[in-house]
PDB file of N, CA and C in Angstrom:
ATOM      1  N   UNK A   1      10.018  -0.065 -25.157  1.00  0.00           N
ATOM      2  CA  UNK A   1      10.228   1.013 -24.209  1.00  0.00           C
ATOM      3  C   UNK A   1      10.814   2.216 -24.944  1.00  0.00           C
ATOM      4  N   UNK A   2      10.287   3.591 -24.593  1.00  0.00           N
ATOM      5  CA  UNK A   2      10.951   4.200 -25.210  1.00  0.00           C
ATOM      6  C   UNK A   2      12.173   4.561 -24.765  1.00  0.00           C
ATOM      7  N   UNK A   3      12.929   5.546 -25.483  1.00  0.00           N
ATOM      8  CA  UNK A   3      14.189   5.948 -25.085  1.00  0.00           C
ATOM      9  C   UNK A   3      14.384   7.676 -25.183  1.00  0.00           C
ATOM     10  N   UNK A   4      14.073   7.982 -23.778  1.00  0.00           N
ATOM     11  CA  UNK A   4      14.082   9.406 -23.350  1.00  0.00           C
ATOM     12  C   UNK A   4      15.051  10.166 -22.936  1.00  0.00           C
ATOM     13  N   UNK A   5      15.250  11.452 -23.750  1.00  0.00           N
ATOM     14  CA  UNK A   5      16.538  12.154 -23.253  1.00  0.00           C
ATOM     15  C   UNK A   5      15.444  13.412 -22.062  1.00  0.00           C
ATOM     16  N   UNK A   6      16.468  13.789 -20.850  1.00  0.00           N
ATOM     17  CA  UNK A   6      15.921  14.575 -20.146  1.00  0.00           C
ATOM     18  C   UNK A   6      15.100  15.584 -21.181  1.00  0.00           C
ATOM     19  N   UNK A   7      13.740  16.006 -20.401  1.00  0.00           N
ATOM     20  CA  UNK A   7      12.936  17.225 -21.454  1.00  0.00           C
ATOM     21  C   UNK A   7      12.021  16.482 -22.020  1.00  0.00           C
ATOM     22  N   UNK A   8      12.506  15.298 -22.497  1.00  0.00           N
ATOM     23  CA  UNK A   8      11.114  14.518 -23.426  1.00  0.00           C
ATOM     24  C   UNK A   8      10.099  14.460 -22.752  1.00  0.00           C
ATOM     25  N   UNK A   9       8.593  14.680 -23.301  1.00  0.00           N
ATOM     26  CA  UNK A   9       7.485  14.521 -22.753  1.00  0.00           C
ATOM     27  C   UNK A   9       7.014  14.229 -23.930  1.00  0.00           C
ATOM     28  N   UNK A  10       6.796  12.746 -24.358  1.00  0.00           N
ATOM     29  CA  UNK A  10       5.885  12.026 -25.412  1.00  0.00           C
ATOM     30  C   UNK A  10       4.556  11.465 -24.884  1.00  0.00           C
ATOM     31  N   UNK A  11       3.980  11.995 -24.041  1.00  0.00           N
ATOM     32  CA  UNK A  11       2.709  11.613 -23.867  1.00  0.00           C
ATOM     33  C   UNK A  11       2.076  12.610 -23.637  1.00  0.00           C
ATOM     34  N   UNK A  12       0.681  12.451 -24.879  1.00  0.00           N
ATOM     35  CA  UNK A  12       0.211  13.788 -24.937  1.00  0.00           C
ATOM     36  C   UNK A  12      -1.243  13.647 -24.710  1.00  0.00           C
ATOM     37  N   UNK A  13      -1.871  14.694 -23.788  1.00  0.00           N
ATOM     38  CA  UNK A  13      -3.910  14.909 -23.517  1.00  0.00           C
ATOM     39  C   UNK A  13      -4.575  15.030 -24.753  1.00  0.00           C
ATOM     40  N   UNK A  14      -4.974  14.041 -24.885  1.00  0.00           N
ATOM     41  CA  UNK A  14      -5.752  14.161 -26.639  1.00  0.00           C
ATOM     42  C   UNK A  14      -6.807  15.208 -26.109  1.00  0.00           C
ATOM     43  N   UNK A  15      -7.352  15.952 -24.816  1.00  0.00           N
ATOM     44  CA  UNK A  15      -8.249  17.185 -24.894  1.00  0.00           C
ATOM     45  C   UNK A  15      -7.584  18.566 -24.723  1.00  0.00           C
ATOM     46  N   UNK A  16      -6.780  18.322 -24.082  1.00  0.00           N
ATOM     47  CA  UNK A  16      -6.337  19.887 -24.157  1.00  0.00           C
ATOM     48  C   UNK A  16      -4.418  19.904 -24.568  1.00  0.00           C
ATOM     49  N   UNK A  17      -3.863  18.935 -24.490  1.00  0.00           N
ATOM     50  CA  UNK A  17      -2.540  19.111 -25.378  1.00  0.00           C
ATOM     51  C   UNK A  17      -1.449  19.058 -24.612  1.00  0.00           C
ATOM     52  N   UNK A  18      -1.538  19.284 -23.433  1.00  0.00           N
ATOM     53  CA  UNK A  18      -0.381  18.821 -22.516  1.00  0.00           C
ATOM     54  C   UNK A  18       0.157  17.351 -22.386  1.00  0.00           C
ATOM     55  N   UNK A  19       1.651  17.920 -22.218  1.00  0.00           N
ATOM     56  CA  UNK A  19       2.802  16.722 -22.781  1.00  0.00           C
ATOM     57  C   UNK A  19       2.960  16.213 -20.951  1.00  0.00           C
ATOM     58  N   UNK A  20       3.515  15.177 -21.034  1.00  0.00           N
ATOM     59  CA  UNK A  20       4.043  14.407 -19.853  1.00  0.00           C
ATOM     60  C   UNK A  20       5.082  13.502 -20.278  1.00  0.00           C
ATOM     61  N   UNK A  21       5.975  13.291 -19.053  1.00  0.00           N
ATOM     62  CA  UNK A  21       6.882  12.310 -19.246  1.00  0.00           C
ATOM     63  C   UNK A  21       6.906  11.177 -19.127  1.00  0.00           C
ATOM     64  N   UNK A  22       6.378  10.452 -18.421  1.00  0.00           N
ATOM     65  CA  UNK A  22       5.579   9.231 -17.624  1.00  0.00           C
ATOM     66  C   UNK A  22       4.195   9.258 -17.959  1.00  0.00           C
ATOM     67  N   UNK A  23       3.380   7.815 -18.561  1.00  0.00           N
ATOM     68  CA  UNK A  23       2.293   7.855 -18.801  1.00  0.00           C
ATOM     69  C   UNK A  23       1.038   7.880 -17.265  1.00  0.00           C
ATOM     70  N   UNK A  24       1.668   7.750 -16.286  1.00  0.00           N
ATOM     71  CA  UNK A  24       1.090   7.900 -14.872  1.00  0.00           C
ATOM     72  C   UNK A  24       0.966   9.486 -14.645  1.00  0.00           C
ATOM     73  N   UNK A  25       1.399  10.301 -15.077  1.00  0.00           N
ATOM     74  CA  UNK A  25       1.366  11.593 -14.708  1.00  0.00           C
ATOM     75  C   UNK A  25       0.142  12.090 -15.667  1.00  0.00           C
ATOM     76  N   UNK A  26      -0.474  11.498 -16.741  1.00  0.00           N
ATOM     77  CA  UNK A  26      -1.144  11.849 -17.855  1.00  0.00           C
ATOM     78  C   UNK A  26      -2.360  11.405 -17.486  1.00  0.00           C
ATOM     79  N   UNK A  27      -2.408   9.742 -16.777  1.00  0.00           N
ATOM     80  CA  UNK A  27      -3.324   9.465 -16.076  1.00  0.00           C
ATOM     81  C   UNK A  27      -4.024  10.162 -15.198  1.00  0.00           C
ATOM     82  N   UNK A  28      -3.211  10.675 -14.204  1.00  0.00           N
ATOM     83  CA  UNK A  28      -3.772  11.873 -13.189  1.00  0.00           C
ATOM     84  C   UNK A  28      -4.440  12.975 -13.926  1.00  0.00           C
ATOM     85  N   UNK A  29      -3.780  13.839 -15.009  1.00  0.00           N
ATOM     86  CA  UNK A  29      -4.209  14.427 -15.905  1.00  0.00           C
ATOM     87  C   UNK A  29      -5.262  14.556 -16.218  1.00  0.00           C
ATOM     88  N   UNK A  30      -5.315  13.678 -16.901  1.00  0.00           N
ATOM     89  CA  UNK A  30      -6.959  13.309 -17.068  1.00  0.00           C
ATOM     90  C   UNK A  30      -7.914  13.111 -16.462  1.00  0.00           C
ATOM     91  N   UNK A  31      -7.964  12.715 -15.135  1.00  0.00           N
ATOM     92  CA  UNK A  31      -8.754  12.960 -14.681  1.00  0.00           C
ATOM     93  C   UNK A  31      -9.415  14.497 -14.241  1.00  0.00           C
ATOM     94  N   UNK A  32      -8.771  15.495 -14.689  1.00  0.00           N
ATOM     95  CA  UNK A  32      -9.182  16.951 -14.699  1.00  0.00           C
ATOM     96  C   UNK A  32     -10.143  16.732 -15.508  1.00  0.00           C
ATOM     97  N   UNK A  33     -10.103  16.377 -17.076  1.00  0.00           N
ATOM     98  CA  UNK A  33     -11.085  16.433 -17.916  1.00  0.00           C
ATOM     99  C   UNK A  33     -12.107  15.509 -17.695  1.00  0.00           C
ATOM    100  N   UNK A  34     -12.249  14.106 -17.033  1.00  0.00           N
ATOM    101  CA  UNK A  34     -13.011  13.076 -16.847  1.00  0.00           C
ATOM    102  C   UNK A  34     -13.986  13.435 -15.191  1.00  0.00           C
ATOM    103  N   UNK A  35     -13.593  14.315 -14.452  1.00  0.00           N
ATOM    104  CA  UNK A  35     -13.803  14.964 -13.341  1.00  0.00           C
ATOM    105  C   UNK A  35     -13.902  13.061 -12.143  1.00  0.00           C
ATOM    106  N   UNK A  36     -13.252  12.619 -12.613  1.00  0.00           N
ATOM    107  CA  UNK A  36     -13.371  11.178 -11.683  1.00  0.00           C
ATOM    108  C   UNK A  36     -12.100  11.695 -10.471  1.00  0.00           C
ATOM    109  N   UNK A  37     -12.798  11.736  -9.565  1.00  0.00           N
ATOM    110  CA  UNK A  37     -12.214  11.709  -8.069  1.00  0.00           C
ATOM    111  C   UNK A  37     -12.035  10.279  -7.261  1.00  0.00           C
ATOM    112  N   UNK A  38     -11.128   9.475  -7.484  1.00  0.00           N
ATOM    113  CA  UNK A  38     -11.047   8.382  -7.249  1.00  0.00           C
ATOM    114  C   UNK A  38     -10.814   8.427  -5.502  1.00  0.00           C
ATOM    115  N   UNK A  39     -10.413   9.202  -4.974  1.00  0.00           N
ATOM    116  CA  UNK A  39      -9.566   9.507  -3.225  1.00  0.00           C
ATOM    117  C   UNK A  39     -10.312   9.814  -2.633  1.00  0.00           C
ATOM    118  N   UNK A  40     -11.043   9.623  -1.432  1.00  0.00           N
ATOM    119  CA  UNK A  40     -12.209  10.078  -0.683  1.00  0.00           C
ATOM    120  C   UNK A  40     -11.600  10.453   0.945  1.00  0.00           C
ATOM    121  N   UNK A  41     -11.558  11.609   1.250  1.00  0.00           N
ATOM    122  CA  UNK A  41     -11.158  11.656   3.307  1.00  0.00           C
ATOM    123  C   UNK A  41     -11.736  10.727   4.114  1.00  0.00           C
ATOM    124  N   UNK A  42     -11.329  10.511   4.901  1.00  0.00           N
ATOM    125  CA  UNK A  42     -12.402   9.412   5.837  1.00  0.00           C
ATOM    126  C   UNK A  42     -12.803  10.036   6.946  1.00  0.00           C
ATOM    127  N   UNK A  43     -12.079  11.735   7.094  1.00  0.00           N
ATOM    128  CA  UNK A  43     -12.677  12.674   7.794  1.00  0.00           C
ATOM    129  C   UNK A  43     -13.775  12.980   7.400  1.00  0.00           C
ATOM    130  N   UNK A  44     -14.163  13.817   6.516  1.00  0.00           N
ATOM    131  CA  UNK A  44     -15.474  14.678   6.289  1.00  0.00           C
ATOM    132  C   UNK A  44     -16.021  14.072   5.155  1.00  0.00           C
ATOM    133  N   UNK A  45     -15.354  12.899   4.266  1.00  0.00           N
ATOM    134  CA  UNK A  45     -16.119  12.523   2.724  1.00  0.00           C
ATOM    135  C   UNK A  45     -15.999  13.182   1.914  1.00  0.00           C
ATOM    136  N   UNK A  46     -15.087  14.574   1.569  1.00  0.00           N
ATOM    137  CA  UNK A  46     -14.876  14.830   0.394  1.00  0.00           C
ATOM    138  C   UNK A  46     -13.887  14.121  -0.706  1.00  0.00           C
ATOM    139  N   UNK A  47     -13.752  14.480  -1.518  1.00  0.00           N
ATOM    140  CA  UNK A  47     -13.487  13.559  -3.426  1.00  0.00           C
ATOM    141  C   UNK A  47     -12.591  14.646  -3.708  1.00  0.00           C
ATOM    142  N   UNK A  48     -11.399  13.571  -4.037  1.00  0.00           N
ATOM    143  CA  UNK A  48     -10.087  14.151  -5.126  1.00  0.00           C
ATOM    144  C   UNK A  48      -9.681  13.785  -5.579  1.00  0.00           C
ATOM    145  N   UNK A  49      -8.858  14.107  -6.836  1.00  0.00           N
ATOM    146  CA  UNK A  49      -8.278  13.714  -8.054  1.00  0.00           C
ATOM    147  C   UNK A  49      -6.864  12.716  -7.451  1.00  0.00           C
ATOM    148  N   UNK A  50      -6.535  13.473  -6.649  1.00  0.00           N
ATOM    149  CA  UNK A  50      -4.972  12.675  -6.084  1.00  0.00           C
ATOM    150  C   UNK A  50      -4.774  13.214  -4.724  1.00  0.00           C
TER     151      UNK A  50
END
């Protein structure tokens, strides 16, 4: 585990370079570059990232 002082962001977008603190926030991330919309409305059927 690592050991984080407030500010640390060691997880980094191998496409565009943005840092995160939590590897779950990087996950979401990425999906900007992967364009995967995993969340669907059950109103109208549109697709989102989160």
């Amino acid at each position: 585990m690592l050991s984080l002082t407030p500010g640390d962001k060691p997880y980094r977008c191998n496409v565009c370079g943005a840092q995160f603190n939590r590897p779950a926030n990087l996950k979401t991330h990425s999906r900007i570059h992967s364009g995967e919309k995993p969340y669907r409305c059950d109103t109208c059927g549109a697709r989102f990232v989160q």
